[in-house]
PDB file of N, CA and C in Angstrom:
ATOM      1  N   UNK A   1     -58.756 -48.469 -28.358  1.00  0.00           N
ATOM      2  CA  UNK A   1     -58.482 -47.097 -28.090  1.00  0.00           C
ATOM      3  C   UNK A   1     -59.230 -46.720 -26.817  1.00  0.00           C
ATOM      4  N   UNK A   2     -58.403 -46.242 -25.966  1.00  0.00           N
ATOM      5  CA  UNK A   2     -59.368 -45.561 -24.776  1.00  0.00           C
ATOM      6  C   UNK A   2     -59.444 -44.001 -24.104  1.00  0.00           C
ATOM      7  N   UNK A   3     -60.044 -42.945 -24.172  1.00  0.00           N
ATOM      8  CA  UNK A   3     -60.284 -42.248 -24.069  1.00  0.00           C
ATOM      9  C   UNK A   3     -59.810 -41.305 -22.930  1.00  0.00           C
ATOM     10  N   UNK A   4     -59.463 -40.456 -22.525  1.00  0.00           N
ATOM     11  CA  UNK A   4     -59.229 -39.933 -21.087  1.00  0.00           C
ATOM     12  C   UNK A   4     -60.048 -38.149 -21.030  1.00  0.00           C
ATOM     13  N   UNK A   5     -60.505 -38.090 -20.450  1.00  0.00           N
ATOM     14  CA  UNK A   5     -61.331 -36.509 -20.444  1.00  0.00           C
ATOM     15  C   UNK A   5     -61.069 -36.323 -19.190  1.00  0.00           C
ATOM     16  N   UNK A   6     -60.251 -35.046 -19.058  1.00  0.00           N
ATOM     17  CA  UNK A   6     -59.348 -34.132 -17.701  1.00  0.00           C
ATOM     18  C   UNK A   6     -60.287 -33.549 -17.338  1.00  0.00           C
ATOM     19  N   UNK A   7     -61.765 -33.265 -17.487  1.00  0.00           N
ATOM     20  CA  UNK A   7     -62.781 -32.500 -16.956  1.00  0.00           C
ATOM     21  C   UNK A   7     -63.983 -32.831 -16.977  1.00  0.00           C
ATOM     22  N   UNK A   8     -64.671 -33.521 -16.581  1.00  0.00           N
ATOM     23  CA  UNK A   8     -65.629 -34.074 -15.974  1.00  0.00           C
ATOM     24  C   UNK A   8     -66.723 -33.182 -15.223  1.00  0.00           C
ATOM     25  N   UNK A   9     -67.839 -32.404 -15.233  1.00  0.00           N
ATOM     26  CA  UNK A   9     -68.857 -31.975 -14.457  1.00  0.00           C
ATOM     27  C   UNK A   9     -69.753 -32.488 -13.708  1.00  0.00           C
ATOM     28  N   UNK A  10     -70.000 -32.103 -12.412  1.00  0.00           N
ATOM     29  CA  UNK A  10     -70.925 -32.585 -11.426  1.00  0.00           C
ATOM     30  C   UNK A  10     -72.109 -32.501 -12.270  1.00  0.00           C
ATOM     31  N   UNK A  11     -72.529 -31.110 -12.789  1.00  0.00           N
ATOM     32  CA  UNK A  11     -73.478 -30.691 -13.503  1.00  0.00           C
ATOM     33  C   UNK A  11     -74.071 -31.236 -14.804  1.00  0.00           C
ATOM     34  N   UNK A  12     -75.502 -32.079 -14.700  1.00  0.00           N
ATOM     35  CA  UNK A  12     -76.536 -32.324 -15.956  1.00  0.00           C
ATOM     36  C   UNK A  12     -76.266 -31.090 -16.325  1.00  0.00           C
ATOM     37  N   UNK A  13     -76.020 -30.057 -15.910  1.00  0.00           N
ATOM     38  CA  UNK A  13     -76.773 -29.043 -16.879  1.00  0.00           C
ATOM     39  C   UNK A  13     -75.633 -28.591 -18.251  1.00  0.00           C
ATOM     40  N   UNK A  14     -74.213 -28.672 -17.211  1.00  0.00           N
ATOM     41  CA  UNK A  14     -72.709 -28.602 -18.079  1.00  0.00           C
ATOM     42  C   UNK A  14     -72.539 -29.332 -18.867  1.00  0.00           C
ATOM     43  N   UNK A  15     -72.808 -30.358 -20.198  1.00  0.00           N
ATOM     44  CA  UNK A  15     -72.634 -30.803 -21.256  1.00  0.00           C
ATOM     45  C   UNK A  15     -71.196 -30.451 -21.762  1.00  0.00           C
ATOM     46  N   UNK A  16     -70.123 -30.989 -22.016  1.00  0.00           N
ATOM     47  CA  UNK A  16     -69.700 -30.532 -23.478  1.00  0.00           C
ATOM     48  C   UNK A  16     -69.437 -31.644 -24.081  1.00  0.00           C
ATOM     49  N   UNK A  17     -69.480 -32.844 -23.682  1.00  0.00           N
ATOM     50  CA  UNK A  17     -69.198 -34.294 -24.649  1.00  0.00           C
ATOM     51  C   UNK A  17     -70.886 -34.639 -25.308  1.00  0.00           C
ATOM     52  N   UNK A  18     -71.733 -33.985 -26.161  1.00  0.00           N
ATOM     53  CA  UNK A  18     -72.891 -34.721 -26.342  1.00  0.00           C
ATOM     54  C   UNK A  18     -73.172 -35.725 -27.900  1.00  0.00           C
ATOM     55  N   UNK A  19     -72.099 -36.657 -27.220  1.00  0.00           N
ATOM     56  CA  UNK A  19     -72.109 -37.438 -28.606  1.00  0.00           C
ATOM     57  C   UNK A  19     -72.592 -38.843 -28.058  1.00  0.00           C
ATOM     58  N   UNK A  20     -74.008 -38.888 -28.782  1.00  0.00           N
ATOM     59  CA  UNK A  20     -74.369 -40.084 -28.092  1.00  0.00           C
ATOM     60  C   UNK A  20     -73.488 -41.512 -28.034  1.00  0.00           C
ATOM     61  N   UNK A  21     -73.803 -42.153 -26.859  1.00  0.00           N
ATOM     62  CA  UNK A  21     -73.346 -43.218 -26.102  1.00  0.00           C
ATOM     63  C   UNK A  21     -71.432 -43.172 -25.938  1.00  0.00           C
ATOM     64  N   UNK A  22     -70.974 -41.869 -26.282  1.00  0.00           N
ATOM     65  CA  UNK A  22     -69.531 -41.458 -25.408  1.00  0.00           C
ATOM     66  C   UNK A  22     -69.663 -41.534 -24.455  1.00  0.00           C
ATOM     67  N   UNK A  23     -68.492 -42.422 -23.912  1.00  0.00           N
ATOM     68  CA  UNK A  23     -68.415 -42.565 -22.215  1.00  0.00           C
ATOM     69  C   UNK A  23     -66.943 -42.942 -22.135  1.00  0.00           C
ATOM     70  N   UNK A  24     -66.086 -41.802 -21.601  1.00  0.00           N
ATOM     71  CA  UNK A  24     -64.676 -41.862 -21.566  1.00  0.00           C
ATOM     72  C   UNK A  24     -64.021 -42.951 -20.604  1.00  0.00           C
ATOM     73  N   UNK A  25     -62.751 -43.513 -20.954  1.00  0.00           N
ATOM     74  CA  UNK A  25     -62.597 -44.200 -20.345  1.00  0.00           C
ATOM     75  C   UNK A  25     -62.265 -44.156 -18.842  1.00  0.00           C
ATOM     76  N   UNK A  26     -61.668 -42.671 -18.557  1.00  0.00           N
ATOM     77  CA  UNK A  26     -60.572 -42.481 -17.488  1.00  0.00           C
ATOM     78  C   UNK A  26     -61.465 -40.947 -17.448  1.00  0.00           C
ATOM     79  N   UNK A  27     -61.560 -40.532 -16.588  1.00  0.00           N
ATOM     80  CA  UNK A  27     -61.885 -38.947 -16.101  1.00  0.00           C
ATOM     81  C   UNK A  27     -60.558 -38.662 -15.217  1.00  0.00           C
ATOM     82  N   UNK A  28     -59.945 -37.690 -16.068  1.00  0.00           N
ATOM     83  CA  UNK A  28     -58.384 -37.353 -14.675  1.00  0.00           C
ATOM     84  C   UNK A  28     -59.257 -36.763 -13.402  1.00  0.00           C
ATOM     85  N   UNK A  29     -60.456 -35.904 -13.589  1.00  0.00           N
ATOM     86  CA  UNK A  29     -60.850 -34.962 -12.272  1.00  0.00           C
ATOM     87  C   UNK A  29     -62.028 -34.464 -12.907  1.00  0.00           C
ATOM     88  N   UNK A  30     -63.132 -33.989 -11.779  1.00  0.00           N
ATOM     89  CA  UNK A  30     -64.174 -33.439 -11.711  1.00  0.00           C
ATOM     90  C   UNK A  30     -64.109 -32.274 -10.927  1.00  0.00           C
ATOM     91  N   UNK A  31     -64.926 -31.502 -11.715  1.00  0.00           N
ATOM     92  CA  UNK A  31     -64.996 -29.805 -10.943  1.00  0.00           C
ATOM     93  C   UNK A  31     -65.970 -29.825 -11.211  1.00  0.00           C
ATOM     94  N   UNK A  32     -67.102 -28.759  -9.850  1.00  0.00           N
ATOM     95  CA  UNK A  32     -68.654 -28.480 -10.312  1.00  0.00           C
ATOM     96  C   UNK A  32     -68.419 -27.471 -11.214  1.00  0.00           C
ATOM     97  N   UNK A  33     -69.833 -26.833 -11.356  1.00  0.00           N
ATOM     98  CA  UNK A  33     -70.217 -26.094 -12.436  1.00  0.00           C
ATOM     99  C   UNK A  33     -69.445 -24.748 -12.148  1.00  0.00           C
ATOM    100  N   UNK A  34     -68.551 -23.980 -12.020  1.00  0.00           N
ATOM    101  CA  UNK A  34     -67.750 -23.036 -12.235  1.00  0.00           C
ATOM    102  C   UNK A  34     -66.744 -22.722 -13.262  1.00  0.00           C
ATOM    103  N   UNK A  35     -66.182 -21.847 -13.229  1.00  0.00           N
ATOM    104  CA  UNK A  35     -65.521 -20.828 -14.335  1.00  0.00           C
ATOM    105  C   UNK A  35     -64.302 -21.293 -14.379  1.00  0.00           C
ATOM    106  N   UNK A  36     -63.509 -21.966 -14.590  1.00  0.00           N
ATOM    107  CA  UNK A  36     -62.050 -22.523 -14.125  1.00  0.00           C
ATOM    108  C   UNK A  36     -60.918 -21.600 -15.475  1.00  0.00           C
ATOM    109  N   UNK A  37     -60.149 -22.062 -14.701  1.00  0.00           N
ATOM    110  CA  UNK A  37     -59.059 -20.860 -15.307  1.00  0.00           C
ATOM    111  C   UNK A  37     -57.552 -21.874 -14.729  1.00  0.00           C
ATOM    112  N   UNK A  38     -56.717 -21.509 -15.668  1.00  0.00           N
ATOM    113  CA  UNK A  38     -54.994 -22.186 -15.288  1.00  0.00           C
ATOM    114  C   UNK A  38     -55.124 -23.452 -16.241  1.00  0.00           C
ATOM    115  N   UNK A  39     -53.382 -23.387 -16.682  1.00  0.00           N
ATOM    116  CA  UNK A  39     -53.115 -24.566 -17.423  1.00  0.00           C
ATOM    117  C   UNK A  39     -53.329 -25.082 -18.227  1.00  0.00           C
ATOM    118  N   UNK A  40     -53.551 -23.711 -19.005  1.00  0.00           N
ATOM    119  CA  UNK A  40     -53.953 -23.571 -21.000  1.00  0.00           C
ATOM    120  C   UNK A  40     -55.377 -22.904 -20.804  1.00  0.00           C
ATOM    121  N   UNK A  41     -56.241 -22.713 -20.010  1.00  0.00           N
ATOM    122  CA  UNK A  41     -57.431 -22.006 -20.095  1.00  0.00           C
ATOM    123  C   UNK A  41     -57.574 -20.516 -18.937  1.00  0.00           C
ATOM    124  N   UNK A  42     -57.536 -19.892 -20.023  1.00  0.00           N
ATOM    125  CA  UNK A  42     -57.827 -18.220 -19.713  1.00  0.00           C
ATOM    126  C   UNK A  42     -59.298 -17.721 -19.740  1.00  0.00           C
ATOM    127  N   UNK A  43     -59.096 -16.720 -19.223  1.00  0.00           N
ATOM    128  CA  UNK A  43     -60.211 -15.188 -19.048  1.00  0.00           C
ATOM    129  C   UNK A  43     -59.863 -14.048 -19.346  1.00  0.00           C
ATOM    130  N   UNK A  44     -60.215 -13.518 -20.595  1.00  0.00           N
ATOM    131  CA  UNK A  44     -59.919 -12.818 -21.225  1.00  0.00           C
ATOM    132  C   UNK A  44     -58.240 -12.467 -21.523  1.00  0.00           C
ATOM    133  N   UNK A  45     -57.727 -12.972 -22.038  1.00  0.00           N
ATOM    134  CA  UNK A  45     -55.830 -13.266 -21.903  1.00  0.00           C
ATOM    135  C   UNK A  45     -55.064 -13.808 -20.872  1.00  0.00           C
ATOM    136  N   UNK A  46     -55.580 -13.783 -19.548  1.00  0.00           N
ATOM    137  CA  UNK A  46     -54.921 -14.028 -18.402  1.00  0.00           C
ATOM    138  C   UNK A  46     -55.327 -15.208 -18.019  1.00  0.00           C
ATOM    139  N   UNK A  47     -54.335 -15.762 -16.790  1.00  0.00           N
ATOM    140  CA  UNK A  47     -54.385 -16.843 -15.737  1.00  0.00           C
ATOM    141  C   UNK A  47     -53.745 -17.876 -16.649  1.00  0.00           C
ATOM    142  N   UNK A  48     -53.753 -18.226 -18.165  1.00  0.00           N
ATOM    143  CA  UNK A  48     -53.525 -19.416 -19.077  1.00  0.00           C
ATOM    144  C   UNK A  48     -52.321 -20.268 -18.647  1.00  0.00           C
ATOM    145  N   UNK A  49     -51.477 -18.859 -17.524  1.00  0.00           N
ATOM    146  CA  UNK A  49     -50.333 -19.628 -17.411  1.00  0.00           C
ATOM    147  C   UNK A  49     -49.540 -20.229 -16.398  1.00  0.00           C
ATOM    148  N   UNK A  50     -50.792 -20.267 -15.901  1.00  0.00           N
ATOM    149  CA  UNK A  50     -50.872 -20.779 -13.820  1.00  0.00           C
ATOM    150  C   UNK A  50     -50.531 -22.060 -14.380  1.00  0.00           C
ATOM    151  N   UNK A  51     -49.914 -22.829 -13.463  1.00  0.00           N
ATOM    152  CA  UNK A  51     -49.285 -24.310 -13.259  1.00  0.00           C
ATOM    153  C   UNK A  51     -50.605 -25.199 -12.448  1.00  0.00           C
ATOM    154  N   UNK A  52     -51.958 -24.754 -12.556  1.00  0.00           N
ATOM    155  CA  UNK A  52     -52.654 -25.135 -12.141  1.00  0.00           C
ATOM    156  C   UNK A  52     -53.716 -25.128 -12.288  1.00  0.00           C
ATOM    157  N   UNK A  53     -55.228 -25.899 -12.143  1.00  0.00           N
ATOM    158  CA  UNK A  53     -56.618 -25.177 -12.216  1.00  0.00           C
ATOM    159  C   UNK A  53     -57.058 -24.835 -11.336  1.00  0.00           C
ATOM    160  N   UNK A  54     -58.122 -23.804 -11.297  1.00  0.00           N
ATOM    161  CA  UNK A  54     -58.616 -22.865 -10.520  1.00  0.00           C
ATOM    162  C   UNK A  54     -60.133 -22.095 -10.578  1.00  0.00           C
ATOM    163  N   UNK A  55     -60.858 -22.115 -10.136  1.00  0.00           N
ATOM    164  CA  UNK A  55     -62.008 -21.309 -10.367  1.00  0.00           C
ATOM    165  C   UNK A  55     -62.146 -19.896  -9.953  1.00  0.00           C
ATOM    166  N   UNK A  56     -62.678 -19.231 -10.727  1.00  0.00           N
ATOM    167  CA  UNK A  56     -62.944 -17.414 -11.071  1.00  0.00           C
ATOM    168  C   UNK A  56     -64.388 -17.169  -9.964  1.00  0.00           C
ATOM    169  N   UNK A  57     -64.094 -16.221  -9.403  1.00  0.00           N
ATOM    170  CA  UNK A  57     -65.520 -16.195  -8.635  1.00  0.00           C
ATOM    171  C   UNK A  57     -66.265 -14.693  -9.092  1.00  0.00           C
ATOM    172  N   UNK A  58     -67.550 -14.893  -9.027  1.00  0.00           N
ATOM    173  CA  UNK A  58     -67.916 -13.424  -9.616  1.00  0.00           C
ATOM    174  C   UNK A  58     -67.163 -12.004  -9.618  1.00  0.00           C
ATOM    175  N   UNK A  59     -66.730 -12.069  -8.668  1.00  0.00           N
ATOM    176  CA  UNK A  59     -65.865 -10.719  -8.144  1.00  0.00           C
ATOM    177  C   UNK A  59     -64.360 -10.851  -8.942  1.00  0.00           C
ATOM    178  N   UNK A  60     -63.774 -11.808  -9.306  1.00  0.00           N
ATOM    179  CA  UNK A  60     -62.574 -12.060  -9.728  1.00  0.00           C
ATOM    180  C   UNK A  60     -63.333 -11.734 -11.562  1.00  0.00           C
ATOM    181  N   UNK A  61     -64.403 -12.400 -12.136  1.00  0.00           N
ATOM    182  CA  UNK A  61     -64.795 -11.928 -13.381  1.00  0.00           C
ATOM    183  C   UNK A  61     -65.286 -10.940 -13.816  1.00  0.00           C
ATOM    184  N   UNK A  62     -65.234  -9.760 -12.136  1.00  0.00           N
ATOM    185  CA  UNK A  62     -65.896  -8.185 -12.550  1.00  0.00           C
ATOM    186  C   UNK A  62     -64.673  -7.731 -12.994  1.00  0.00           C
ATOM    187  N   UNK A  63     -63.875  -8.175 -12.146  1.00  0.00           N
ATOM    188  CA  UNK A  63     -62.553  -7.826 -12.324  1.00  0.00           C
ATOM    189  C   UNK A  63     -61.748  -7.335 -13.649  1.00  0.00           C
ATOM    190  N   UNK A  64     -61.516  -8.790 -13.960  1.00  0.00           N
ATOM    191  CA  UNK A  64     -60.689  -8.970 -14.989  1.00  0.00           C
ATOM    192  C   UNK A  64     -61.460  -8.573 -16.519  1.00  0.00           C
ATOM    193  N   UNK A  65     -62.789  -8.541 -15.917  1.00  0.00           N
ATOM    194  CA  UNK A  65     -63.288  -8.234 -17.712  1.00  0.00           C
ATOM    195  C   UNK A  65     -62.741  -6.814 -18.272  1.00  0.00           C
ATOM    196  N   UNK A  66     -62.642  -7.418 -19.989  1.00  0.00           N
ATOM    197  CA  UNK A  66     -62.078  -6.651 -20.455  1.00  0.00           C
ATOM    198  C   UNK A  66     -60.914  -5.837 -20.372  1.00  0.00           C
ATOM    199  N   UNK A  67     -59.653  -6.442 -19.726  1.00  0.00           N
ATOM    200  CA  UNK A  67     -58.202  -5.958 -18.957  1.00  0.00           C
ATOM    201  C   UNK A  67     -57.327  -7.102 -20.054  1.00  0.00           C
ATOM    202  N   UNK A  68     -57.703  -7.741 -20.924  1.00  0.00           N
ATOM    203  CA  UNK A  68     -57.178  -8.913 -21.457  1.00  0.00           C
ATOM    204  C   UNK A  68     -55.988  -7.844 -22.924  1.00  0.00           C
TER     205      UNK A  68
END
């Protein structure tokens, strides 16, 4: 069986696989530590349905908070 994880972090600090000695086989892509949005993942109801990923920048998350 081999594994594939579409999101990968530059960031020690970003964790979300912490199961010891997991190590996927295939990483589709790496993004640093930002807010990403598109292509099943939203902010507060929106963006889920962009054909793409994308990162939220502070000003885009003053924004949209709470408009969901």
């Amino acid at each position: 069986m081999a594994f594939l994880y579409l999101n990968n972090s530059f960031s020690s600090k970003k964790q979300t696989i912490t199961f010891p000695g997991y190590k996927p086989t295939y990483v589709g892509f790496e993004v640093p530590n930002v807010f990403i949005v598109g292509y099943g993942i939203d902010y507060n109801d929106r963006f889920r349905e962009l054909p793409h990923v994308c990162a939220v920048n502070d000003e885009g998350k003053r924004e949209f908070l709470g408009q969901g």
